[in-house]
PDB file of N, CA and C in Angstrom:
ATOM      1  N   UNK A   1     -92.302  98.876  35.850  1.00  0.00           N
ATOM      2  CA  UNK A   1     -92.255 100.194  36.473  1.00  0.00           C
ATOM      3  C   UNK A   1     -92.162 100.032  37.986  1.00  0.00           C
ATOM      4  N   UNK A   2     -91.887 101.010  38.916  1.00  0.00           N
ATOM      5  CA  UNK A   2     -91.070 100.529  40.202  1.00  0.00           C
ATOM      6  C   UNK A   2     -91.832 101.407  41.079  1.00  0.00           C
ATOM      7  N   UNK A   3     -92.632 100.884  42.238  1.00  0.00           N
ATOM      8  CA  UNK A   3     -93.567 100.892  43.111  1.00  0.00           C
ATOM      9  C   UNK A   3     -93.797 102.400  43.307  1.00  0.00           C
ATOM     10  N   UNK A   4     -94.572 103.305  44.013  1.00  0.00           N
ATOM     11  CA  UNK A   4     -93.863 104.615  44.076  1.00  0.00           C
ATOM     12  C   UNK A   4     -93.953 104.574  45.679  1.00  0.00           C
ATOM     13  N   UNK A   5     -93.270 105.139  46.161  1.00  0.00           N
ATOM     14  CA  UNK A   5     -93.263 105.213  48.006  1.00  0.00           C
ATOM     15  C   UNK A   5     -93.061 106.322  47.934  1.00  0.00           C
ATOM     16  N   UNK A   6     -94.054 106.601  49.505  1.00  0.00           N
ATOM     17  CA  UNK A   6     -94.817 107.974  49.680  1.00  0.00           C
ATOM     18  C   UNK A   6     -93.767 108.470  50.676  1.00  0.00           C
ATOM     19  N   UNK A   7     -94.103 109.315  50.942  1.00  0.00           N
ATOM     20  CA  UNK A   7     -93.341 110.143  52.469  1.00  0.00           C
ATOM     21  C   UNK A   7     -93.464 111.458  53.081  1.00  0.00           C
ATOM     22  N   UNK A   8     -93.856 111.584  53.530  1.00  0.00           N
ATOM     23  CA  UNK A   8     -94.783 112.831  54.958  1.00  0.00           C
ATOM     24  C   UNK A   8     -93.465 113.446  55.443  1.00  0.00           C
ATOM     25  N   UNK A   9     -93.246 114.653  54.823  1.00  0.00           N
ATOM     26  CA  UNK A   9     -92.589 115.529  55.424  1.00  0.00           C
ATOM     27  C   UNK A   9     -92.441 116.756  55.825  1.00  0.00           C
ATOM     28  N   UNK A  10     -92.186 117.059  57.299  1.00  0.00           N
ATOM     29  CA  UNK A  10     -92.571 118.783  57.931  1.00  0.00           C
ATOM     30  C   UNK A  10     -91.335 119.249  57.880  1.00  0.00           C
ATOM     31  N   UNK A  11     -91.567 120.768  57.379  1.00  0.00           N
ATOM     32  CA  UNK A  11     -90.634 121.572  56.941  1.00  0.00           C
ATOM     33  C   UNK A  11     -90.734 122.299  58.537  1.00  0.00           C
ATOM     34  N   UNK A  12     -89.673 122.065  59.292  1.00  0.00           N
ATOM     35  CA  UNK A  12     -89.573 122.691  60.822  1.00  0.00           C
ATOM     36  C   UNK A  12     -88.688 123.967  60.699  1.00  0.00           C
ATOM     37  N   UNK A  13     -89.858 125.366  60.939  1.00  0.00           N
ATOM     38  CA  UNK A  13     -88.852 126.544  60.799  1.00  0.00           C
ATOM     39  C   UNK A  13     -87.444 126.881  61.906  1.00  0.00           C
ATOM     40  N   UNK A  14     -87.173 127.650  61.780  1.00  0.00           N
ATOM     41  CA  UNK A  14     -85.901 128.316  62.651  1.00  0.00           C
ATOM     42  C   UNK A  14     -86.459 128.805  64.548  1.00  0.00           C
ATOM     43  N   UNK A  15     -87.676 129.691  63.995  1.00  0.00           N
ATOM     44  CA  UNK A  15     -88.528 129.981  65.459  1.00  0.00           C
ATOM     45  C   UNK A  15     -89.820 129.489  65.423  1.00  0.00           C
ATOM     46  N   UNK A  16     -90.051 129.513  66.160  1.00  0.00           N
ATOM     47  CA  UNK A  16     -91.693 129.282  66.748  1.00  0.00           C
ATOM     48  C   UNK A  16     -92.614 130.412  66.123  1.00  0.00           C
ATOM     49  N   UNK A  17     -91.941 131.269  65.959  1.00  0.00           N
ATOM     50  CA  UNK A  17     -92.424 133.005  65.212  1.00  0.00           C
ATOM     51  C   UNK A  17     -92.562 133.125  63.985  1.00  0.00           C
ATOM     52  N   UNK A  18     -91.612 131.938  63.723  1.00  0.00           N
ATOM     53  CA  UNK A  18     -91.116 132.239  61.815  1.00  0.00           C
ATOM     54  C   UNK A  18     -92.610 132.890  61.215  1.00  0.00           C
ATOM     55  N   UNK A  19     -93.471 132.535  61.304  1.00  0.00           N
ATOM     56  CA  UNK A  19     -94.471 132.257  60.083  1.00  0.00           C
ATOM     57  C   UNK A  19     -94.603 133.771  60.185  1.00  0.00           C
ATOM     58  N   UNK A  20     -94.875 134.573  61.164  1.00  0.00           N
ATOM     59  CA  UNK A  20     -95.658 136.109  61.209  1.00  0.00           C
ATOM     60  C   UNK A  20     -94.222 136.949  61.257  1.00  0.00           C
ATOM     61  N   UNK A  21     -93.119 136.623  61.819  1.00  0.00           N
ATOM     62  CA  UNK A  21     -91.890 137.179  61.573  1.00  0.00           C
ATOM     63  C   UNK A  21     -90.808 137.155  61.262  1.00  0.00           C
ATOM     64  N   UNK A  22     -91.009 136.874  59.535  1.00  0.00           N
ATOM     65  CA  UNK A  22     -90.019 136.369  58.637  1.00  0.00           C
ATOM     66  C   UNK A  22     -89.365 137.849  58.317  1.00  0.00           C
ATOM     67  N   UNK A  23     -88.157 137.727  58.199  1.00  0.00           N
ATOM     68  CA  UNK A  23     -87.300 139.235  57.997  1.00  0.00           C
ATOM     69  C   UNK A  23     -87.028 138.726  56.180  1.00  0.00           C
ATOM     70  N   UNK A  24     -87.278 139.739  55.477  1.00  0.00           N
ATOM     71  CA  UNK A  24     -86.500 140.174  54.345  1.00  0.00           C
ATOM     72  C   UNK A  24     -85.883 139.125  53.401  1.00  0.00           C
ATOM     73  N   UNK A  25     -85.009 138.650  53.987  1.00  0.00           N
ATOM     74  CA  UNK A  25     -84.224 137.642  53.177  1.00  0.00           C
ATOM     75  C   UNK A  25     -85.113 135.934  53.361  1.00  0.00           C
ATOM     76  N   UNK A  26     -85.566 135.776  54.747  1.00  0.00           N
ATOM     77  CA  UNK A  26     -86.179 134.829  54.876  1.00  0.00           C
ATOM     78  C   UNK A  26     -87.292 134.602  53.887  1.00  0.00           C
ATOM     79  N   UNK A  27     -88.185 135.729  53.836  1.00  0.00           N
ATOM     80  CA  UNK A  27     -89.319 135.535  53.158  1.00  0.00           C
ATOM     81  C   UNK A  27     -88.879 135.630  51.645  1.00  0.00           C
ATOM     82  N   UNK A  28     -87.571 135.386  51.115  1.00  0.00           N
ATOM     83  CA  UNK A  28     -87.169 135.672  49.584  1.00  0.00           C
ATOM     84  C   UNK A  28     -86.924 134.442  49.636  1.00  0.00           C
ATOM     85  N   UNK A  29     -86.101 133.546  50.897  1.00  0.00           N
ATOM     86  CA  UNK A  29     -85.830 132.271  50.504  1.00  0.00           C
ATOM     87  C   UNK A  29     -86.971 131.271  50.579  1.00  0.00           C
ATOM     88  N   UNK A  30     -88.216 131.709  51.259  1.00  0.00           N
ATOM     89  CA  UNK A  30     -89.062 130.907  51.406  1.00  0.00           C
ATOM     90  C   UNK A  30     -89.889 130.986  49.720  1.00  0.00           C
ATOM     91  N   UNK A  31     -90.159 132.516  49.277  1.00  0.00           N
ATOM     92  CA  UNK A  31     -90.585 132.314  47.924  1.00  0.00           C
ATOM     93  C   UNK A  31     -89.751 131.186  47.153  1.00  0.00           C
ATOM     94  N   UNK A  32     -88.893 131.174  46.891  1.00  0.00           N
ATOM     95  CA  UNK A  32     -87.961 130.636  46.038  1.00  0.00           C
ATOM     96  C   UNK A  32     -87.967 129.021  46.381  1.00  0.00           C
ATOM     97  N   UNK A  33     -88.531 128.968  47.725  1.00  0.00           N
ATOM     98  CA  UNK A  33     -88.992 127.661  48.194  1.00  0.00           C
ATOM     99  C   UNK A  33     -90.183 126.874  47.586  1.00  0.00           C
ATOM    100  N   UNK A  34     -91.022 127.854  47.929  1.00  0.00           N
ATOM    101  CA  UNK A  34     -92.163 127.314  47.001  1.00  0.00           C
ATOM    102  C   UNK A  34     -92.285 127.024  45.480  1.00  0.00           C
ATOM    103  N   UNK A  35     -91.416 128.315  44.589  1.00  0.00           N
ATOM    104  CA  UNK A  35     -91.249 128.169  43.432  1.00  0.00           C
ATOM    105  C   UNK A  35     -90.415 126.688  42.881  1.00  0.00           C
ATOM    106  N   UNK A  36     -89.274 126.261  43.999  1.00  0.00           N
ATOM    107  CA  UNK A  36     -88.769 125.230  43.739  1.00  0.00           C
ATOM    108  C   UNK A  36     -89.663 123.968  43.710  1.00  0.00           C
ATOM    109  N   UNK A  37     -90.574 123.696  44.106  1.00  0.00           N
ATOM    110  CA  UNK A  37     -91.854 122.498  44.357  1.00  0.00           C
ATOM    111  C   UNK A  37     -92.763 122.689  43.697  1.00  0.00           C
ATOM    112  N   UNK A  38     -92.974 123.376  43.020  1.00  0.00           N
ATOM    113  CA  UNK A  38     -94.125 124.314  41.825  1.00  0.00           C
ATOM    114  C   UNK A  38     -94.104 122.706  41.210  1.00  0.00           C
ATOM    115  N   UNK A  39     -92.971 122.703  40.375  1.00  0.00           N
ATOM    116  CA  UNK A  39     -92.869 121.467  38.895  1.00  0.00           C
ATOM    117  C   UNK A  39     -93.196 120.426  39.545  1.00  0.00           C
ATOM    118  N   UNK A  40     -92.924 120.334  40.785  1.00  0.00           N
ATOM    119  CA  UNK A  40     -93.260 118.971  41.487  1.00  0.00           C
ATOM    120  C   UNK A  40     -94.752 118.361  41.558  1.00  0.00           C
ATOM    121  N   UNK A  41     -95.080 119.636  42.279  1.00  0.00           N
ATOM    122  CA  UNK A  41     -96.562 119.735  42.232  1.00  0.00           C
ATOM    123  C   UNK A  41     -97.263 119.578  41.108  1.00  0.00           C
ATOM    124  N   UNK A  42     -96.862 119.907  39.854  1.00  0.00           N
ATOM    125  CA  UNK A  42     -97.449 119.716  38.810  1.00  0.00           C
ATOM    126  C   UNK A  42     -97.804 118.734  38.001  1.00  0.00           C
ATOM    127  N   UNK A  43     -96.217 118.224  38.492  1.00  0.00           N
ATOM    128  CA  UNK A  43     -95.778 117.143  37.545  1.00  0.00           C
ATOM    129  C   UNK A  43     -96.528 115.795  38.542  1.00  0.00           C
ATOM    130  N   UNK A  44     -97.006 116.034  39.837  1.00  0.00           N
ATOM    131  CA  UNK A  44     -97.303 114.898  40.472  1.00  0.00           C
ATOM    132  C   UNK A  44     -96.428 114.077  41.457  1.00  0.00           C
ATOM    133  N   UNK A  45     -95.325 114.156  41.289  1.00  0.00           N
ATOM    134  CA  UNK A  45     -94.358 113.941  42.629  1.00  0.00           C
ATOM    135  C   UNK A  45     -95.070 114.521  44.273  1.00  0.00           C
ATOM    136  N   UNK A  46     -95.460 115.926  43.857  1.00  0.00           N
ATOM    137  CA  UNK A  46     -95.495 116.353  45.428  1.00  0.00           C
ATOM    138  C   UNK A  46     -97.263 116.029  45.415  1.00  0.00           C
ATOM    139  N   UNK A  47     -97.735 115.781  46.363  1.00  0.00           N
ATOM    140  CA  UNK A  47     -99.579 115.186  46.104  1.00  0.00           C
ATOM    141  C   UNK A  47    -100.200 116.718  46.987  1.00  0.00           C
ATOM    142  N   UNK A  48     -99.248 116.991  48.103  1.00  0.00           N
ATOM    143  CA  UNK A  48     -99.792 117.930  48.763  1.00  0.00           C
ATOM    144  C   UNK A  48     -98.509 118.633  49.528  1.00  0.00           C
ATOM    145  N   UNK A  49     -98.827 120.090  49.273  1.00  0.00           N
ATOM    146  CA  UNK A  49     -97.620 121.036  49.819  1.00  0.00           C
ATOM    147  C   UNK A  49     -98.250 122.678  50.420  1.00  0.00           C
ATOM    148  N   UNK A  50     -97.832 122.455  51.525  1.00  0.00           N
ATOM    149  CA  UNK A  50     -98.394 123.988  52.127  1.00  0.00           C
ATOM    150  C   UNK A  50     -97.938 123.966  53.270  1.00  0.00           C
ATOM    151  N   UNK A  51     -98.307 125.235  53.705  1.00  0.00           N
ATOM    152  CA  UNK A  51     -98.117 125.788  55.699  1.00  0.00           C
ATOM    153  C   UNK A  51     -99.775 125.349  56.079  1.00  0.00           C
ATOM    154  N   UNK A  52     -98.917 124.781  57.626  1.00  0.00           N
ATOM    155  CA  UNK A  52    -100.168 124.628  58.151  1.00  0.00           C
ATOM    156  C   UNK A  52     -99.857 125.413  59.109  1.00  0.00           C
ATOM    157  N   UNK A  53    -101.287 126.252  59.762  1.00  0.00           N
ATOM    158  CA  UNK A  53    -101.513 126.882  60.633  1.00  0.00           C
ATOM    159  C   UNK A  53    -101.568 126.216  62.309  1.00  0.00           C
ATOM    160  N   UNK A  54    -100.470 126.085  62.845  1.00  0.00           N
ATOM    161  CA  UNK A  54    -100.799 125.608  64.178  1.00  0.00           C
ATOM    162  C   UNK A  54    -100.488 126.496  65.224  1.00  0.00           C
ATOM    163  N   UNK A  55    -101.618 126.892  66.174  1.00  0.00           N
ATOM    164  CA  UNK A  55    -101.249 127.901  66.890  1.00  0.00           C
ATOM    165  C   UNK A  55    -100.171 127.892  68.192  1.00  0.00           C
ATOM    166  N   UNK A  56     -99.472 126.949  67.736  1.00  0.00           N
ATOM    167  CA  UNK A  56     -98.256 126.864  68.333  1.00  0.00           C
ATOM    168  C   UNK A  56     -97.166 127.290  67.893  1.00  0.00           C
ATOM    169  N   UNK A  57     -97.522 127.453  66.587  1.00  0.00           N
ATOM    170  CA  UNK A  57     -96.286 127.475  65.461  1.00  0.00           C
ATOM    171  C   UNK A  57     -96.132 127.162  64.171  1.00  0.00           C
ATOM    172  N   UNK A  58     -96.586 127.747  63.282  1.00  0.00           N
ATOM    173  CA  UNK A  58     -96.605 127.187  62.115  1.00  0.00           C
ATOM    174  C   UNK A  58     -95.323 126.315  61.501  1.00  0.00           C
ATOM    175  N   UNK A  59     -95.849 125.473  60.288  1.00  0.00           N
ATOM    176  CA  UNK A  59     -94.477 124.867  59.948  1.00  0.00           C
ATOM    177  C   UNK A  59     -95.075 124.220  58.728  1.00  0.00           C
ATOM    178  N   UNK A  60     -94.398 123.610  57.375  1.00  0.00           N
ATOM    179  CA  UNK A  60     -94.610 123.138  56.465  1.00  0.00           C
ATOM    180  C   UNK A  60     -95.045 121.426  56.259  1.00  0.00           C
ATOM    181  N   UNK A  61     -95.774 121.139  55.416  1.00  0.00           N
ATOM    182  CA  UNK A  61     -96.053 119.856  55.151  1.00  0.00           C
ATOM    183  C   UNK A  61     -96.098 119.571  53.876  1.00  0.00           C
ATOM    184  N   UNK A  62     -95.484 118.296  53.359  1.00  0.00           N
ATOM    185  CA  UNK A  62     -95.734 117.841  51.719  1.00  0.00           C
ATOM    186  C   UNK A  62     -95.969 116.184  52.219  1.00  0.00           C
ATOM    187  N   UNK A  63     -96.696 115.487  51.333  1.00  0.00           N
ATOM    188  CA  UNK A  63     -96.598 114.023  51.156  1.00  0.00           C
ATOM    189  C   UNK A  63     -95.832 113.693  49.174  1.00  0.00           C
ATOM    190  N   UNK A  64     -94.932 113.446  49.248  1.00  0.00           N
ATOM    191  CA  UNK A  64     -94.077 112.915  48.106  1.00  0.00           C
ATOM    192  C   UNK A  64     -94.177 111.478  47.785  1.00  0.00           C
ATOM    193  N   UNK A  65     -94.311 111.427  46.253  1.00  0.00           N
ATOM    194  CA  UNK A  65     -94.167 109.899  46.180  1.00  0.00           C
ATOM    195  C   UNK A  65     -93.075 110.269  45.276  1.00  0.00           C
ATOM    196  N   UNK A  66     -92.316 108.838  45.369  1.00  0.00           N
ATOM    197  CA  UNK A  66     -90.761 108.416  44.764  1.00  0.00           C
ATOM    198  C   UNK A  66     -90.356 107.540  44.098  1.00  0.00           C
ATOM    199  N   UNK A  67     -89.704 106.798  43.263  1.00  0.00           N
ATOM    200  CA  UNK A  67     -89.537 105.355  43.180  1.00  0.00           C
ATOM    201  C   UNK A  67     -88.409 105.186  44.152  1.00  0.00           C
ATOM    202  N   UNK A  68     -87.587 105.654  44.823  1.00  0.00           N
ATOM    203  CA  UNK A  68     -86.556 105.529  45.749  1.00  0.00           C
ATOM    204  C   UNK A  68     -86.421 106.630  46.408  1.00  0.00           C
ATOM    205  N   UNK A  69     -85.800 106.817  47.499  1.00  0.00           N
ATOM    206  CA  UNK A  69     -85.617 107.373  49.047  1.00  0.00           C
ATOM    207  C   UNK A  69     -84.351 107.829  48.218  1.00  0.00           C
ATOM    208  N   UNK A  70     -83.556 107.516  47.179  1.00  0.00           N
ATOM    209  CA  UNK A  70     -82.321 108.800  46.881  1.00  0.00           C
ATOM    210  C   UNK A  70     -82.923 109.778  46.395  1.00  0.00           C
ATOM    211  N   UNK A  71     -83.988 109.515  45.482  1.00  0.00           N
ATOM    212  CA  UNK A  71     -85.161 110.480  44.815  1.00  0.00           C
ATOM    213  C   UNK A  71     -85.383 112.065  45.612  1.00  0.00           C
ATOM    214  N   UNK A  72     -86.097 111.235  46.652  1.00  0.00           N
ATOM    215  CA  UNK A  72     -86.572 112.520  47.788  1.00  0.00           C
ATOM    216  C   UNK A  72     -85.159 112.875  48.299  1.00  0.00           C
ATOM    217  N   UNK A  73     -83.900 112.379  48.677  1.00  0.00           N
ATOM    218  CA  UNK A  73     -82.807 112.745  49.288  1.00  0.00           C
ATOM    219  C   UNK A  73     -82.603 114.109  48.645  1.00  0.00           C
ATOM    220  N   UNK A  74     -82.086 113.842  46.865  1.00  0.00           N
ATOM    221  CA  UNK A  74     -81.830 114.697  46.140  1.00  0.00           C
ATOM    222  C   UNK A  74     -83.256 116.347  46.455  1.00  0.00           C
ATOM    223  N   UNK A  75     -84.277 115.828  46.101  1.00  0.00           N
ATOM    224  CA  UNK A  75     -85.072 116.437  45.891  1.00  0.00           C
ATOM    225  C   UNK A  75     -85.248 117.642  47.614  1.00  0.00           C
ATOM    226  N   UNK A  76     -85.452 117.441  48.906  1.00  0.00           N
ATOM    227  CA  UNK A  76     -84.917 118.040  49.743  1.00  0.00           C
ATOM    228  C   UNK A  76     -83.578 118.411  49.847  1.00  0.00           C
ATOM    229  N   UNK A  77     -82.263 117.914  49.221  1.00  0.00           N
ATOM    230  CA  UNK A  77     -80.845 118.270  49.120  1.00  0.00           C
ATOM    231  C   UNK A  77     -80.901 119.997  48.646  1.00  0.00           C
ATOM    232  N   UNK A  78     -81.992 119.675  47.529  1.00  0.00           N
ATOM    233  CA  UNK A  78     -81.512 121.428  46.341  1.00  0.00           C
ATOM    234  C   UNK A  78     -82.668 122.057  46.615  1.00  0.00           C
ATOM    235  N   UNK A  79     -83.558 121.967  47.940  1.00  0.00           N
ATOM    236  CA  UNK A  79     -84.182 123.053  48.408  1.00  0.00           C
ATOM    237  C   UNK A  79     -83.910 124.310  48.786  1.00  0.00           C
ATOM    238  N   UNK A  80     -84.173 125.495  48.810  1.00  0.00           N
ATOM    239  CA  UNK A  80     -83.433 126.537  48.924  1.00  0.00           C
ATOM    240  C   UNK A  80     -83.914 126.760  50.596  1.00  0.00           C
ATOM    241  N   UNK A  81     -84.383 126.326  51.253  1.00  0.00           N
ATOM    242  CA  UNK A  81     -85.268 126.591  52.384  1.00  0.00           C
ATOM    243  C   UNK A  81     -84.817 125.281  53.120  1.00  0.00           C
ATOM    244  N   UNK A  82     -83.874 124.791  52.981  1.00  0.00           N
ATOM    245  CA  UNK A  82     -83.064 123.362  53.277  1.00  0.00           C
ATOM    246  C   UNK A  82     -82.160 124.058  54.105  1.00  0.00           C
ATOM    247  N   UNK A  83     -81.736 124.339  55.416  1.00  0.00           N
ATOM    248  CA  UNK A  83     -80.710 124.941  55.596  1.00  0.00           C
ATOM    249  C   UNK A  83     -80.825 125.787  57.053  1.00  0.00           C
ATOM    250  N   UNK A  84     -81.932 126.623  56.284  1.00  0.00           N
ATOM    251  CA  UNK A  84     -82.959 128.277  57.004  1.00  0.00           C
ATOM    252  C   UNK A  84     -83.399 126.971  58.083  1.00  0.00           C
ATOM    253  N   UNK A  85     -84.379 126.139  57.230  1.00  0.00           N
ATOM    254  CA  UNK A  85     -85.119 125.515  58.066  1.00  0.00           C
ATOM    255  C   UNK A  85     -84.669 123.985  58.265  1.00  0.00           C
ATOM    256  N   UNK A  86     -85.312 122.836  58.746  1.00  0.00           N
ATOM    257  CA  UNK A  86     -85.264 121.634  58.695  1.00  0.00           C
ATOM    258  C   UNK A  86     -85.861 120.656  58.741  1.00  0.00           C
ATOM    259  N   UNK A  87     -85.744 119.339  58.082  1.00  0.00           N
ATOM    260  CA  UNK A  87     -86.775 118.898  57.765  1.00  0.00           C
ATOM    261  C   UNK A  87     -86.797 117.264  58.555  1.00  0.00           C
ATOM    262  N   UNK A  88     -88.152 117.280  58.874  1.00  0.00           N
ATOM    263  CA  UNK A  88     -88.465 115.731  59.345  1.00  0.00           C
ATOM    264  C   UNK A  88     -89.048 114.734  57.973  1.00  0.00           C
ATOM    265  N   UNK A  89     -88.592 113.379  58.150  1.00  0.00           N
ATOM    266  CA  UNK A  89     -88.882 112.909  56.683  1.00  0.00           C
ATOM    267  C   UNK A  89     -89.255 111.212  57.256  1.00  0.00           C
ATOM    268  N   UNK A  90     -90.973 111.411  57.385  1.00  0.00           N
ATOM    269  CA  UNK A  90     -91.177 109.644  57.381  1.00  0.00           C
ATOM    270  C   UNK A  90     -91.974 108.858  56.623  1.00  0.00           C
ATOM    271  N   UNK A  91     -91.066 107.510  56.057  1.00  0.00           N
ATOM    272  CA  UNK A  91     -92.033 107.129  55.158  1.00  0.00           C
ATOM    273  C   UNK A  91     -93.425 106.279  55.866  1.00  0.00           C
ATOM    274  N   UNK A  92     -94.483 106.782  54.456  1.00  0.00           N
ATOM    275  CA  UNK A  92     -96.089 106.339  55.260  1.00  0.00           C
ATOM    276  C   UNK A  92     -96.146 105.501  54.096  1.00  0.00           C
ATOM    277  N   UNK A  93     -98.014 105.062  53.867  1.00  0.00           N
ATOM    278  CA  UNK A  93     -98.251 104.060  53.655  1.00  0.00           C
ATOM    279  C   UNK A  93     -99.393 104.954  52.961  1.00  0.00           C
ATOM    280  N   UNK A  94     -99.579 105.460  51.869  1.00  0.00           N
ATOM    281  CA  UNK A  94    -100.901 106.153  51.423  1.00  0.00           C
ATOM    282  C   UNK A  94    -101.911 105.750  50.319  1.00  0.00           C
ATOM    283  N   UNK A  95    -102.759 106.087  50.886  1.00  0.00           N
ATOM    284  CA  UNK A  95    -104.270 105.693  49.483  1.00  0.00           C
ATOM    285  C   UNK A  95    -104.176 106.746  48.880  1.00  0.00           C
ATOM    286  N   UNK A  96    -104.109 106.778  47.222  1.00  0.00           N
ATOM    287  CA  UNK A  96    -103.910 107.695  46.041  1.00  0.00           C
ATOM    288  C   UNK A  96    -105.127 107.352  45.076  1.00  0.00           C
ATOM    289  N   UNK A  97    -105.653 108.766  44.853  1.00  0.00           N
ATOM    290  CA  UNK A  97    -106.038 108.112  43.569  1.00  0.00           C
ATOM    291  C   UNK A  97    -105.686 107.588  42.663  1.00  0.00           C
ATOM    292  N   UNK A  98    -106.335 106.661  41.669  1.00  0.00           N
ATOM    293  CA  UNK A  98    -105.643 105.706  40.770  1.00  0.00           C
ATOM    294  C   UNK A  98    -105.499 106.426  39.502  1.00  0.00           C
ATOM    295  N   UNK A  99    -104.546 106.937  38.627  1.00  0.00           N
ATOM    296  CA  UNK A  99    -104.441 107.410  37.614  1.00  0.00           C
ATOM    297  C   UNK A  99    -105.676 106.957  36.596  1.00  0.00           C
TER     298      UNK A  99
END
């Protein structure tokens, strides 16, 4: 079975505002965002996924594990919130619990 590698990635919105003034369509693509990472989350791929509150600016965070970097490629590729927003993607080095 083939190592899993982790990776820390912030979902960087459009404004500095996004979080309190998302218009209409934004906040439909952001649902549909979250709904897309749901199975992930479930299934254990995503370890941790949410907005963090920074009073500078809010913006998104997940840590993903993978057996390969095409894995996560694909997996940010068919985000629906891939696009609106953008994403920083670095691989870390993480302590997991042990199944």
């Amino acid at each position: 079975m083939a190592e899993i590698k982790h990776f820390f990635l912030k979902l960087n919105p459009p404004r500095v505002s996004f979080t309190i003034d998302m218009t209409t369509e934004e906040l439909g693509i952001m649902h549909q965002h979250v709904l897309y990472w749901k199975p992930y989350v479930d299934n254990g791929t995503v370890i941790v996924l949410g907005p963090v509150a920074d009073p500078k600016g809010g913006y998104g965070v997940a840590v993903i594990g993978v057996r390969d970097k095409s894995e996560l490629d694909q997996l940010v590729t068919n985000d629906p919130a891939n696009g609106l927003c953008s994403y920083e993607i670095h691989p870390m080095k993480a302590v997991t619990r042990q199944a």
